[in-house]
PDB file of N, CA and C in Angstrom:
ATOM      1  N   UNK A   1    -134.892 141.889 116.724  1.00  0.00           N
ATOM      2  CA  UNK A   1    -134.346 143.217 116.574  1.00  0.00           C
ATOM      3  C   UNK A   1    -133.300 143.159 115.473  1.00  0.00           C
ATOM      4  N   UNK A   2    -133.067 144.082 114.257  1.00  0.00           N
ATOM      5  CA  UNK A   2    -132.777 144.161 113.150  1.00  0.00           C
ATOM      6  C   UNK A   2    -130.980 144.993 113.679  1.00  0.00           C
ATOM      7  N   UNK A   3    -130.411 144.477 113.086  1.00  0.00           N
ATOM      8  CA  UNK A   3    -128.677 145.529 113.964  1.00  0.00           C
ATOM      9  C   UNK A   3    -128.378 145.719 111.951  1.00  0.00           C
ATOM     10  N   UNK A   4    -128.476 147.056 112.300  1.00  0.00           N
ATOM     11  CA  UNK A   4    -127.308 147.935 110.987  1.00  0.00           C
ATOM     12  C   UNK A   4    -126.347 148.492 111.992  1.00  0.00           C
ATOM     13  N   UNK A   5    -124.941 148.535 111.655  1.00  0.00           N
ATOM     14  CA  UNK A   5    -124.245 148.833 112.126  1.00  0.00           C
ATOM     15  C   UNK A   5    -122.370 148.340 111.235  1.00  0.00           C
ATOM     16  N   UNK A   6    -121.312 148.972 112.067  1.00  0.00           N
ATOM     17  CA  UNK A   6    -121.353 150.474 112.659  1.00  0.00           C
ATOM     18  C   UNK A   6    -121.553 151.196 111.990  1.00  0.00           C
ATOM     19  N   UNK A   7    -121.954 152.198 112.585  1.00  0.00           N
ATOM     20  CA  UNK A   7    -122.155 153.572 112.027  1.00  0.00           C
ATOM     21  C   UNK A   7    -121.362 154.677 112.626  1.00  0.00           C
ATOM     22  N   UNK A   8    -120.701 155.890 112.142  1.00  0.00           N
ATOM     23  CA  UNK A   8    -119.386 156.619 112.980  1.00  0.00           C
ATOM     24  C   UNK A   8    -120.168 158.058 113.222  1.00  0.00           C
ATOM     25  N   UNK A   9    -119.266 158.012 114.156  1.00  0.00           N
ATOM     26  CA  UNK A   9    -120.018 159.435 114.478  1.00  0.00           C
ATOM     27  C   UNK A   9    -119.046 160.438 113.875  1.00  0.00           C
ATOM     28  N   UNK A  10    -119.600 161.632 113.439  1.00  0.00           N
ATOM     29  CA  UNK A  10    -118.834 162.596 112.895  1.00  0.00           C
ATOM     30  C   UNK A  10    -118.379 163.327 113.720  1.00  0.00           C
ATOM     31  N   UNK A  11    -117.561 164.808 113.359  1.00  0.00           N
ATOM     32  CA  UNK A  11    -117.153 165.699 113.959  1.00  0.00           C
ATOM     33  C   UNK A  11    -118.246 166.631 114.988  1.00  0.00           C
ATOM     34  N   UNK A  12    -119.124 166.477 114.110  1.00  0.00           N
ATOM     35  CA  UNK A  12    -120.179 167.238 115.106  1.00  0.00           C
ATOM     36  C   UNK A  12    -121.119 166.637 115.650  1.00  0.00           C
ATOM     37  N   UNK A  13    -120.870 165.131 116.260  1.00  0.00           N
ATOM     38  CA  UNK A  13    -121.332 164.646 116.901  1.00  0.00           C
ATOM     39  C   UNK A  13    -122.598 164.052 116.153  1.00  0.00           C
ATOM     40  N   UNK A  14    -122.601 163.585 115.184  1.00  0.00           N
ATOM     41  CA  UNK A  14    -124.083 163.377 114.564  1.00  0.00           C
ATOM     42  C   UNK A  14    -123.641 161.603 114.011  1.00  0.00           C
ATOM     43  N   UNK A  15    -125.084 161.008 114.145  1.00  0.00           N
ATOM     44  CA  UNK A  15    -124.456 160.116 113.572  1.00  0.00           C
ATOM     45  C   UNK A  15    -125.786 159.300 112.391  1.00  0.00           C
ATOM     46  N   UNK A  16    -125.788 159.184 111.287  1.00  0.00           N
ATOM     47  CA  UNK A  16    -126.336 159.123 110.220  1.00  0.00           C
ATOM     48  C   UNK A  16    -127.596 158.035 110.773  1.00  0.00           C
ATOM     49  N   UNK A  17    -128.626 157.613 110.864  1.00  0.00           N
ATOM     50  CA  UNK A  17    -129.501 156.764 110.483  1.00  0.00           C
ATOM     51  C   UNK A  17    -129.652 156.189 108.895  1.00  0.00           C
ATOM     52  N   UNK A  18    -129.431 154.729 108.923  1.00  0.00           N
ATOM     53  CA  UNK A  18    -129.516 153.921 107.869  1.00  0.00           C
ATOM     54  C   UNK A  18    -131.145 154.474 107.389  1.00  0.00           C
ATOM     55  N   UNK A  19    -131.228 154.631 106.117  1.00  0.00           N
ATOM     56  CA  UNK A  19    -132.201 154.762 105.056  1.00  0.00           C
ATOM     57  C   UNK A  19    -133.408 153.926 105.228  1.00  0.00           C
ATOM     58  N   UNK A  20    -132.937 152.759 105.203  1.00  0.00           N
ATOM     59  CA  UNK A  20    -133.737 151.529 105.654  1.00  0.00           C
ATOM     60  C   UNK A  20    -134.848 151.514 106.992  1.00  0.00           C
ATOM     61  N   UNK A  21    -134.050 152.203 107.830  1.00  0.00           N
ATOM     62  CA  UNK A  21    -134.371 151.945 109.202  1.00  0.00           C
ATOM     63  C   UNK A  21    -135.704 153.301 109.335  1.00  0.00           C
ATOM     64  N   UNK A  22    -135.125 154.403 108.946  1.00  0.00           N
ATOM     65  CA  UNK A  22    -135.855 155.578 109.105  1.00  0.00           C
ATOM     66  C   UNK A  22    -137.138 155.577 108.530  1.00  0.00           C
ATOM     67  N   UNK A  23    -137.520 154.299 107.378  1.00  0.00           N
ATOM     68  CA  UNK A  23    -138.342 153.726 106.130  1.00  0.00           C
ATOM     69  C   UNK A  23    -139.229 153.362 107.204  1.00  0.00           C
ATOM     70  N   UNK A  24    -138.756 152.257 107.376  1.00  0.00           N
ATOM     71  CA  UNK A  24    -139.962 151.243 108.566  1.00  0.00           C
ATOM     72  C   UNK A  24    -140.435 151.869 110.152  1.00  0.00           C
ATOM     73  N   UNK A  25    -139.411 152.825 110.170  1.00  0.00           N
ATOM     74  CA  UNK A  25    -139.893 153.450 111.418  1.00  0.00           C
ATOM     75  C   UNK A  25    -141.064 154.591 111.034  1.00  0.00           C
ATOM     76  N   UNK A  26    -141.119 155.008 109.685  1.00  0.00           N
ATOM     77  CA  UNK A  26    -141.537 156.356 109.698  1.00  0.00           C
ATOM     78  C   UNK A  26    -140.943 157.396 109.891  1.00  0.00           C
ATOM     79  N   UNK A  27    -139.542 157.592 110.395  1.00  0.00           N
ATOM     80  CA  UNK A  27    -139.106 158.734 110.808  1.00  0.00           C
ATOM     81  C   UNK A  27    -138.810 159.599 109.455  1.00  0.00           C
ATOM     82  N   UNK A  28    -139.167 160.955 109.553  1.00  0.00           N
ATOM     83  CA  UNK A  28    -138.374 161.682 108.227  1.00  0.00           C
ATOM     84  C   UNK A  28    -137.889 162.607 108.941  1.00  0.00           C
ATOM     85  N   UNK A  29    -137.331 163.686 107.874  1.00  0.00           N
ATOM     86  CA  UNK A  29    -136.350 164.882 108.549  1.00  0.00           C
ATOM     87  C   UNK A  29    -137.681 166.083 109.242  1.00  0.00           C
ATOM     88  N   UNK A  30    -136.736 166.340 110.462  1.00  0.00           N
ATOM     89  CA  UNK A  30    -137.635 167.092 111.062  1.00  0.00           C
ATOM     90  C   UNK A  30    -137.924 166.344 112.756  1.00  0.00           C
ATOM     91  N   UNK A  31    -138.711 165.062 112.263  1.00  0.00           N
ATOM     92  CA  UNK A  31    -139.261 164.509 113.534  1.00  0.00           C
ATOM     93  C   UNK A  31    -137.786 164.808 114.790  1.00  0.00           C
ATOM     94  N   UNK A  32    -138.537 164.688 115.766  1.00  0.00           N
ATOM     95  CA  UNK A  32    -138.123 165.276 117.026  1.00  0.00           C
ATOM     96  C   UNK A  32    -137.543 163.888 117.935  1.00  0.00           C
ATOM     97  N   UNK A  33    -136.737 163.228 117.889  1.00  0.00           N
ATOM     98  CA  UNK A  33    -136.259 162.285 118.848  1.00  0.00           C
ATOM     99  C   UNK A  33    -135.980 162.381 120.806  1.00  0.00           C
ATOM    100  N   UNK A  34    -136.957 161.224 121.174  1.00  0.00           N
ATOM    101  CA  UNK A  34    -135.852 161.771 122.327  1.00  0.00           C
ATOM    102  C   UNK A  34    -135.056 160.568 122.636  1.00  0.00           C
ATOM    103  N   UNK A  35    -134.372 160.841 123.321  1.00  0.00           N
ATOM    104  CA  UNK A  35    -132.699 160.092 123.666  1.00  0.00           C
ATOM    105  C   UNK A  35    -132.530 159.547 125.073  1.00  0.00           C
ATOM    106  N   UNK A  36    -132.403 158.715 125.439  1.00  0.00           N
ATOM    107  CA  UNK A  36    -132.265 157.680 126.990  1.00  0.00           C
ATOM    108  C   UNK A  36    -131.296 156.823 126.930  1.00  0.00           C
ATOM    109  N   UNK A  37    -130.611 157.307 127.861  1.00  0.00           N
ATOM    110  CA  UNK A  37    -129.498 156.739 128.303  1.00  0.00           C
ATOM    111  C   UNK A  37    -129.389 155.948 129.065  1.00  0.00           C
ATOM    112  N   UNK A  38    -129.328 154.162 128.994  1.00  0.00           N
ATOM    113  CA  UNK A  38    -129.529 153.275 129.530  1.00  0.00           C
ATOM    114  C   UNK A  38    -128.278 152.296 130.140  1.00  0.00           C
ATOM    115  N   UNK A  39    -127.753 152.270 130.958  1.00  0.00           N
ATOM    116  CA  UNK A  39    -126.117 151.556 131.219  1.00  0.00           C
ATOM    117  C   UNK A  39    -125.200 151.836 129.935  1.00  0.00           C
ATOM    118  N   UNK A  40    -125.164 150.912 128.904  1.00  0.00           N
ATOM    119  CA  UNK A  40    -124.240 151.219 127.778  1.00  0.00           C
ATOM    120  C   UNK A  40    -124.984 151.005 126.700  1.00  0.00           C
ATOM    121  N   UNK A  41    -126.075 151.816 126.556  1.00  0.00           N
ATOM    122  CA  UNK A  41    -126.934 151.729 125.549  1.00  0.00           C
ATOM    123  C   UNK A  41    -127.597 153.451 125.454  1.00  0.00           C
ATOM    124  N   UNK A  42    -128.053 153.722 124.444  1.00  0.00           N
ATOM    125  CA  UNK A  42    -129.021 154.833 123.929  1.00  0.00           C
ATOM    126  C   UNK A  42    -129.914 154.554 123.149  1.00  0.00           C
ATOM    127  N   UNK A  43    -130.927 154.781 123.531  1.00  0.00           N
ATOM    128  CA  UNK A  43    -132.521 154.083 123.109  1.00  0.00           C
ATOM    129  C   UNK A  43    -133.336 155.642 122.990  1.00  0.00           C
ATOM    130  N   UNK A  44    -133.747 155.531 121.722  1.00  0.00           N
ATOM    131  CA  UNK A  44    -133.795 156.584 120.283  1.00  0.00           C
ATOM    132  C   UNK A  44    -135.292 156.844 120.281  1.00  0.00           C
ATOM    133  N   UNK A  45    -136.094 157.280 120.695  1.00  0.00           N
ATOM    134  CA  UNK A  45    -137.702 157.009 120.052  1.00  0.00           C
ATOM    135  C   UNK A  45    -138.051 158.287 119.760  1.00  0.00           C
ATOM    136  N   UNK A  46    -138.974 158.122 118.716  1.00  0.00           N
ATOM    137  CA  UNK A  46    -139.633 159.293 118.545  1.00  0.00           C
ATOM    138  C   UNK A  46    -140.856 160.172 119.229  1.00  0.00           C
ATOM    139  N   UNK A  47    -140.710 161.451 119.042  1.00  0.00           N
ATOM    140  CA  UNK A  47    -141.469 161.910 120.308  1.00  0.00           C
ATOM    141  C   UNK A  47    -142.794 162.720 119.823  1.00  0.00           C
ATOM    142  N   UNK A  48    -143.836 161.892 120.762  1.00  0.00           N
ATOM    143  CA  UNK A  48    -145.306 162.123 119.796  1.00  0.00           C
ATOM    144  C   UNK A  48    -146.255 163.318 120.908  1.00  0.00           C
ATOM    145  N   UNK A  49    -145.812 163.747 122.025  1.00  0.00           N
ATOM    146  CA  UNK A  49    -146.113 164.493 122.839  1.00  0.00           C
ATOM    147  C   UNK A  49    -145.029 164.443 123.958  1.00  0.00           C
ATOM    148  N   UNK A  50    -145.159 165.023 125.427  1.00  0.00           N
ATOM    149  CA  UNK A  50    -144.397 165.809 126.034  1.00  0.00           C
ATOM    150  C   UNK A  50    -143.368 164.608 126.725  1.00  0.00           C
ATOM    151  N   UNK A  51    -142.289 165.166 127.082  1.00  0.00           N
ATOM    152  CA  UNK A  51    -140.970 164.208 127.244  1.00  0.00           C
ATOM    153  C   UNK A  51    -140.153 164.555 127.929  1.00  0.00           C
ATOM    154  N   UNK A  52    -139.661 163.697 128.872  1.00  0.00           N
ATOM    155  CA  UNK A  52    -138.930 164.320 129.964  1.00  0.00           C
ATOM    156  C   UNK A  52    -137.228 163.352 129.607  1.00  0.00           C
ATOM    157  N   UNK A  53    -136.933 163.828 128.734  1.00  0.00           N
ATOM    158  CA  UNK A  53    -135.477 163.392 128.649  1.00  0.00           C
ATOM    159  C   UNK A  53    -134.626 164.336 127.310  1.00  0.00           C
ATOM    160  N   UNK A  54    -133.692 164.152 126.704  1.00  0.00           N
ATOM    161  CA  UNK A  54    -132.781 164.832 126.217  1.00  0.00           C
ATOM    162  C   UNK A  54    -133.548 164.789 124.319  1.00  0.00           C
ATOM    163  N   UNK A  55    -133.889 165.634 123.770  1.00  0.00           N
ATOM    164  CA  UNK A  55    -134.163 165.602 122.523  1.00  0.00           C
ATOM    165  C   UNK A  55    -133.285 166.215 121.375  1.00  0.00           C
ATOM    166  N   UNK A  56    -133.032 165.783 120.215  1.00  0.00           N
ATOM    167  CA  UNK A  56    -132.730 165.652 118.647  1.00  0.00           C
ATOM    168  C   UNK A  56    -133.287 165.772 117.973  1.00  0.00           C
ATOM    169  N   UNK A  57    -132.884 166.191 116.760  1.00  0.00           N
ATOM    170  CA  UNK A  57    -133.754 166.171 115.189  1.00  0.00           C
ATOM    171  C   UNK A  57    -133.331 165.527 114.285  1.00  0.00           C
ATOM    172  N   UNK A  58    -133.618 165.106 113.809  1.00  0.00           N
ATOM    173  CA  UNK A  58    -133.213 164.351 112.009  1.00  0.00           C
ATOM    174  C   UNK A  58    -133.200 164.930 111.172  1.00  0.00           C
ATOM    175  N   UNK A  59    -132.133 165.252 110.311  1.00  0.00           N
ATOM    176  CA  UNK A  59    -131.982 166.567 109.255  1.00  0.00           C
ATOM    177  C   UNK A  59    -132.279 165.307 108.025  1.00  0.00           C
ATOM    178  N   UNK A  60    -132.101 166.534 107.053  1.00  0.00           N
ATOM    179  CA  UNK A  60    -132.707 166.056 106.321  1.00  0.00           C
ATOM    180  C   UNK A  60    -131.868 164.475 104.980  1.00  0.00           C
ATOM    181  N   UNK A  61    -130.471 164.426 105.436  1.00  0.00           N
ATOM    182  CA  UNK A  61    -129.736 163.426 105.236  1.00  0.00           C
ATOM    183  C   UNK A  61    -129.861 162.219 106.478  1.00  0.00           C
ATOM    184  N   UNK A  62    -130.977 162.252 107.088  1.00  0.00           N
ATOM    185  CA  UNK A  62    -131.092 161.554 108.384  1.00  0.00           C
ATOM    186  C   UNK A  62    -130.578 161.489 108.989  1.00  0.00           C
ATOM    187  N   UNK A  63    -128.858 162.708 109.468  1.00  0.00           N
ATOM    188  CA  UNK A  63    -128.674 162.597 110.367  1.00  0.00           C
ATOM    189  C   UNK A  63    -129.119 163.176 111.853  1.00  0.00           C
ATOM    190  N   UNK A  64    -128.647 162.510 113.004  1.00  0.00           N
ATOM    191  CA  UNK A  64    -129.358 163.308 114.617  1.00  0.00           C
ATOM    192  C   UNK A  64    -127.881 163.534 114.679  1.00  0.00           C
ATOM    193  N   UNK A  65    -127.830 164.373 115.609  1.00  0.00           N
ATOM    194  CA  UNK A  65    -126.727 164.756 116.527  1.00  0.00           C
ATOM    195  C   UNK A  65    -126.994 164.583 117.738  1.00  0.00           C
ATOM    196  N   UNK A  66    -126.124 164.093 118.346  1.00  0.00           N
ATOM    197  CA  UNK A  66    -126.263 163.599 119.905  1.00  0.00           C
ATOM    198  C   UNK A  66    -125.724 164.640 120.669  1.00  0.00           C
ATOM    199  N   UNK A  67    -126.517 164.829 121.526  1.00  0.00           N
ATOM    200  CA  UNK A  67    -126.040 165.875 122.445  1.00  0.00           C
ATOM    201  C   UNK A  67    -124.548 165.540 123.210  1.00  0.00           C
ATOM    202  N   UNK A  68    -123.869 166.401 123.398  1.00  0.00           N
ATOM    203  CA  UNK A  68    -122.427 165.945 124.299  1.00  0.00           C
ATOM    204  C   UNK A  68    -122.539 165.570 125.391  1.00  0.00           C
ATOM    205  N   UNK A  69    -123.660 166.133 126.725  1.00  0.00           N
ATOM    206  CA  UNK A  69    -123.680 165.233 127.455  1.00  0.00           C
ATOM    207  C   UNK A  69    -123.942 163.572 127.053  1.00  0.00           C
ATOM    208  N   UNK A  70    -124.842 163.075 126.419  1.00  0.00           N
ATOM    209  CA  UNK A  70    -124.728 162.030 126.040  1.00  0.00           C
ATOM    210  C   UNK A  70    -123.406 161.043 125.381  1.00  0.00           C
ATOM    211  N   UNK A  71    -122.674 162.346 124.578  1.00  0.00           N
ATOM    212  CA  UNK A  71    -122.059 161.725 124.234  1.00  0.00           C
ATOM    213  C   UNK A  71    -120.640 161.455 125.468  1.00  0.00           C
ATOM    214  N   UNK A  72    -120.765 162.536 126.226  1.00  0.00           N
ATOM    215  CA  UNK A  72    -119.504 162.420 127.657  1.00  0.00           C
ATOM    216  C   UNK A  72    -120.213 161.093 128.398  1.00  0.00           C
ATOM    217  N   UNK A  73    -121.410 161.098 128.488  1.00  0.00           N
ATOM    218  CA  UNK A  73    -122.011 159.801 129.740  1.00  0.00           C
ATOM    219  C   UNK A  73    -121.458 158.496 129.035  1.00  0.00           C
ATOM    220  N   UNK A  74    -121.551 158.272 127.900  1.00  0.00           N
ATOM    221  CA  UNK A  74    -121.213 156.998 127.038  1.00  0.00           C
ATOM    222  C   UNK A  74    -120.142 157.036 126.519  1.00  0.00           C
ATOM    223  N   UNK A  75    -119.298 158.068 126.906  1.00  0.00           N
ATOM    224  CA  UNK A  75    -117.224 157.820 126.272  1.00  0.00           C
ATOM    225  C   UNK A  75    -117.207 158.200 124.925  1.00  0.00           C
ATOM    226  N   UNK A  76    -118.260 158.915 124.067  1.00  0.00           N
ATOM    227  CA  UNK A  76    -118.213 158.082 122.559  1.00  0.00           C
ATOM    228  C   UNK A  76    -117.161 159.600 122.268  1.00  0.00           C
ATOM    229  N   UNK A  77    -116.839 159.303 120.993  1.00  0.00           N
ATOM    230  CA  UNK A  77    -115.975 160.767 120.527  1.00  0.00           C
ATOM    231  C   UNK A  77    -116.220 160.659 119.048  1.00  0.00           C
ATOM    232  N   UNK A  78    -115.415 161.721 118.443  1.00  0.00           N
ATOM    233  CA  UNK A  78    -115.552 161.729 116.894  1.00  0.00           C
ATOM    234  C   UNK A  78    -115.004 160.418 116.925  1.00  0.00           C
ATOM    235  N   UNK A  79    -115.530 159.724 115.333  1.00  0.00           N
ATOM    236  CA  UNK A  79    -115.008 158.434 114.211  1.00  0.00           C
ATOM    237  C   UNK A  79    -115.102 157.050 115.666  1.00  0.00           C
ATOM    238  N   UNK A  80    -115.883 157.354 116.359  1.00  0.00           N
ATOM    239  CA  UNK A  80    -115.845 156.118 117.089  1.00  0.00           C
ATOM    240  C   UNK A  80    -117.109 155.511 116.042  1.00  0.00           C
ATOM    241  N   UNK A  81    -117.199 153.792 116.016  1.00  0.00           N
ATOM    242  CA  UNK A  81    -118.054 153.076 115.648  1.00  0.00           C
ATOM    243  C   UNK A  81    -119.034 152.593 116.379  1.00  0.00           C
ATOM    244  N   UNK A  82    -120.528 152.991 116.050  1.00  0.00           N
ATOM    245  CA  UNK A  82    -121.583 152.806 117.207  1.00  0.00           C
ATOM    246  C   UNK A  82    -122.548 151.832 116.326  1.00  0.00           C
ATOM    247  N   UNK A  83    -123.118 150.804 117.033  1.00  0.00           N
ATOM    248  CA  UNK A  83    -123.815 149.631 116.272  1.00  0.00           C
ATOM    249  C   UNK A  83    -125.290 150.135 116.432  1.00  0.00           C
ATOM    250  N   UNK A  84    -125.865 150.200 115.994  1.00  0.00           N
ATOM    251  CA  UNK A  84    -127.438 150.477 115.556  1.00  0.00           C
ATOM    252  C   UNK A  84    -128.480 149.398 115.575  1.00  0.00           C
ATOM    253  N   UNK A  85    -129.490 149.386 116.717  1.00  0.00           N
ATOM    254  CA  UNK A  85    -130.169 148.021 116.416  1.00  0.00           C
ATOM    255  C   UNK A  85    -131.982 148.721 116.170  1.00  0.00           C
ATOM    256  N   UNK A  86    -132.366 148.351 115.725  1.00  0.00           N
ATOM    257  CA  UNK A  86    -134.125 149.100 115.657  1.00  0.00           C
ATOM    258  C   UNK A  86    -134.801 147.785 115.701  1.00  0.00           C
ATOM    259  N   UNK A  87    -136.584 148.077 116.478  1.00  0.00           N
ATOM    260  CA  UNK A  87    -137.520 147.281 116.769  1.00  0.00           C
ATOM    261  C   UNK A  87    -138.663 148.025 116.857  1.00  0.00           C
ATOM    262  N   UNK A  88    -139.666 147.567 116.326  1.00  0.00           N
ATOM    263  CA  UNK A  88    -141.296 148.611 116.719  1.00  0.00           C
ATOM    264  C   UNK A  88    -140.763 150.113 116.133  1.00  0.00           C
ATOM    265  N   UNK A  89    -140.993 150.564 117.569  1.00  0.00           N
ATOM    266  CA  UNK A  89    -140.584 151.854 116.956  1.00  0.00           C
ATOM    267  C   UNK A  89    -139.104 152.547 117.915  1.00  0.00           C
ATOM    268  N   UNK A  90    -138.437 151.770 118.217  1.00  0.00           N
ATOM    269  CA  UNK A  90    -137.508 152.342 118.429  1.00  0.00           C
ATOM    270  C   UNK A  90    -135.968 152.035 118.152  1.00  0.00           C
ATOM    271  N   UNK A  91    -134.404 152.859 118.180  1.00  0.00           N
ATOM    272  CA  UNK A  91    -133.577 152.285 117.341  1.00  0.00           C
ATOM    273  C   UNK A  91    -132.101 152.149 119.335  1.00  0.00           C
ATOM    274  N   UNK A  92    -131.517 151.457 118.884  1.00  0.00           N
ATOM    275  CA  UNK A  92    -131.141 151.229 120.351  1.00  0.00           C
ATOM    276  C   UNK A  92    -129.954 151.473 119.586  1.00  0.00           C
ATOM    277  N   UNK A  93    -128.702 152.353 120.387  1.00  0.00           N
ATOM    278  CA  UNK A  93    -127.381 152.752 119.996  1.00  0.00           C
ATOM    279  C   UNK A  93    -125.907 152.076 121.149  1.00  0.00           C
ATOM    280  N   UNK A  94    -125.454 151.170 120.816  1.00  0.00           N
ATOM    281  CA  UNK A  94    -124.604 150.751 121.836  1.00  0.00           C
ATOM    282  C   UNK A  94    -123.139 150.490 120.704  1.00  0.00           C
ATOM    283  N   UNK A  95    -121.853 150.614 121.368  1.00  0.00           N
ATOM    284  CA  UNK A  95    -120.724 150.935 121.304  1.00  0.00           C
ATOM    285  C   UNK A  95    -120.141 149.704 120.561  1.00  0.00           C
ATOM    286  N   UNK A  96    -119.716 150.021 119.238  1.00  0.00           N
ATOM    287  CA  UNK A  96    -119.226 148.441 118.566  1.00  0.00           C
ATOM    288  C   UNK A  96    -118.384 147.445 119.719  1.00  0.00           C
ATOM    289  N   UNK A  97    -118.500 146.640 118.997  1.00  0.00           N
ATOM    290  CA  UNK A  97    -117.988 145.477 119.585  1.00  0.00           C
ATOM    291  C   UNK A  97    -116.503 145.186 118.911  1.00  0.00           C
TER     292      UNK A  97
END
Protein backbone atom coordinates (compact mmCIF):
# COMPACT_ATOMS: atom_id res chain seq x y z
CA UNK A 1 0.00 0.00 0.00
CA UNK A 2 1.44 3.31 -1.42
CA UNK A 3 0.98 6.35 1.72
CA UNK A 4 0.95 10.10 0.15
CA UNK A 5 0.43 12.04 2.89
CA UNK A 6 -0.42 14.57 4.93
CA UNK A 7 -2.81 16.06 3.28
CA UNK A 8 -5.05 19.07 5.23
CA UNK A 9 -8.28 19.42 5.20
CA UNK A 10 -9.70 22.74 4.29
CA UNK A 11 -12.33 25.00 5.53
CA UNK A 12 -14.97 23.26 3.85
CA UNK A 13 -14.12 20.15 4.81
CA UNK A 14 -12.58 18.84 1.56
CA UNK A 15 -9.52 17.32 1.32
CA UNK A 16 -7.45 17.26 -2.06
CA UNK A 17 -6.51 13.74 -3.61
CA UNK A 18 -2.83 13.52 -4.79
CA UNK A 19 -2.74 13.65 -8.77
CA UNK A 20 -0.84 10.55 -8.75
CA UNK A 21 -3.21 8.54 -6.88
CA UNK A 22 -6.49 9.60 -8.76
CA UNK A 23 -4.08 8.47 -12.13
CA UNK A 24 -3.77 4.79 -11.09
CA UNK A 25 -7.03 4.57 -9.57
CA UNK A 26 -8.92 5.96 -12.52
CA UNK A 27 -10.79 8.30 -10.56
CA UNK A 28 -11.63 11.72 -12.42
CA UNK A 29 -13.86 14.64 -11.46
CA UNK A 30 -17.31 13.71 -11.13
CA UNK A 31 -16.94 9.95 -10.05
CA UNK A 32 -19.09 9.33 -7.04
CA UNK A 33 -17.14 7.99 -3.85
CA UNK A 34 -18.44 6.19 -1.10
CA UNK A 35 -16.96 6.67 2.38
CA UNK A 36 -16.64 3.93 5.46
CA UNK A 37 -15.84 4.57 8.49
CA UNK A 38 -13.68 2.03 10.04
CA UNK A 39 -12.29 2.48 13.95
CA UNK A 40 -9.71 5.30 13.01
CA UNK A 41 -9.66 4.95 9.49
CA UNK A 42 -11.87 6.09 6.27
CA UNK A 43 -11.75 3.79 3.41
CA UNK A 44 -12.63 5.77 0.06
CA UNK A 45 -13.87 3.53 -2.93
CA UNK A 46 -15.44 4.28 -5.80
CA UNK A 47 -18.97 3.59 -6.45
CA UNK A 48 -19.87 1.43 -9.54
CA UNK A 49 -23.60 0.63 -8.54
CA UNK A 50 -25.89 0.85 -5.45
CA UNK A 51 -24.34 1.61 -1.88
CA UNK A 52 -25.32 1.63 1.38
CA UNK A 53 -22.97 4.08 3.11
CA UNK A 54 -22.16 7.90 3.05
CA UNK A 55 -21.20 9.30 -0.59
CA UNK A 56 -18.83 12.27 -2.23
CA UNK A 57 -17.71 13.65 -5.40
CA UNK A 58 -14.42 14.65 -6.80
CA UNK A 59 -14.45 18.09 -8.27
CA UNK A 60 -12.69 18.84 -10.66
CA UNK A 61 -9.21 19.92 -8.75
CA UNK A 62 -9.70 16.38 -7.17
CA UNK A 63 -10.95 17.53 -4.35
CA UNK A 64 -13.94 15.29 -2.09
CA UNK A 65 -15.42 16.84 0.74
CA UNK A 66 -16.14 14.78 3.61
CA UNK A 67 -19.26 14.86 5.01
CA UNK A 68 -19.34 16.34 8.79
CA UNK A 69 -20.75 13.50 10.20
CA UNK A 70 -17.69 11.78 9.19
CA UNK A 71 -15.79 14.31 9.90
CA UNK A 72 -17.48 14.62 13.87
CA UNK A 73 -17.11 10.46 14.08
CA UNK A 74 -13.21 10.85 13.40
CA UNK A 75 -12.43 14.33 15.51
CA UNK A 76 -10.96 15.72 12.24
CA UNK A 77 -11.48 19.71 11.86
CA UNK A 78 -10.24 22.38 9.49
CA UNK A 79 -6.02 22.32 8.75
CA UNK A 80 -5.87 19.02 10.61
CA UNK A 81 -3.23 16.64 8.73
CA UNK A 82 -4.76 13.36 7.36
CA UNK A 83 -2.28 10.63 5.83
CA UNK A 84 -3.54 9.06 2.62
CA UNK A 85 -2.71 5.47 1.81
CA UNK A 86 -4.23 3.83 -1.72
CA UNK A 87 -4.23 0.02 -2.96
CA UNK A 88 -6.26 -1.72 -5.93
CA UNK A 89 -8.83 0.40 -5.96
CA UNK A 90 -9.19 1.94 -2.90
CA UNK A 91 -7.55 5.07 -0.87
CA UNK A 92 -7.63 4.56 3.11
CA UNK A 93 -7.69 8.06 5.19
CA UNK A 94 -6.31 7.86 8.82
CA UNK A 95 -5.17 10.80 11.14
CA UNK A 96 -1.32 11.83 10.87
CA UNK A 97 0.87 10.51 13.06
Amino acid sequence: MERYGPRTIDQEGRLVLHMDVRKQLGWEAGDTLSLTVIDTIVIAQRVTGGVNTVTGQINELGAVALPSEIMQQMGWKENDKIDLYHSDNIVVLKTAA
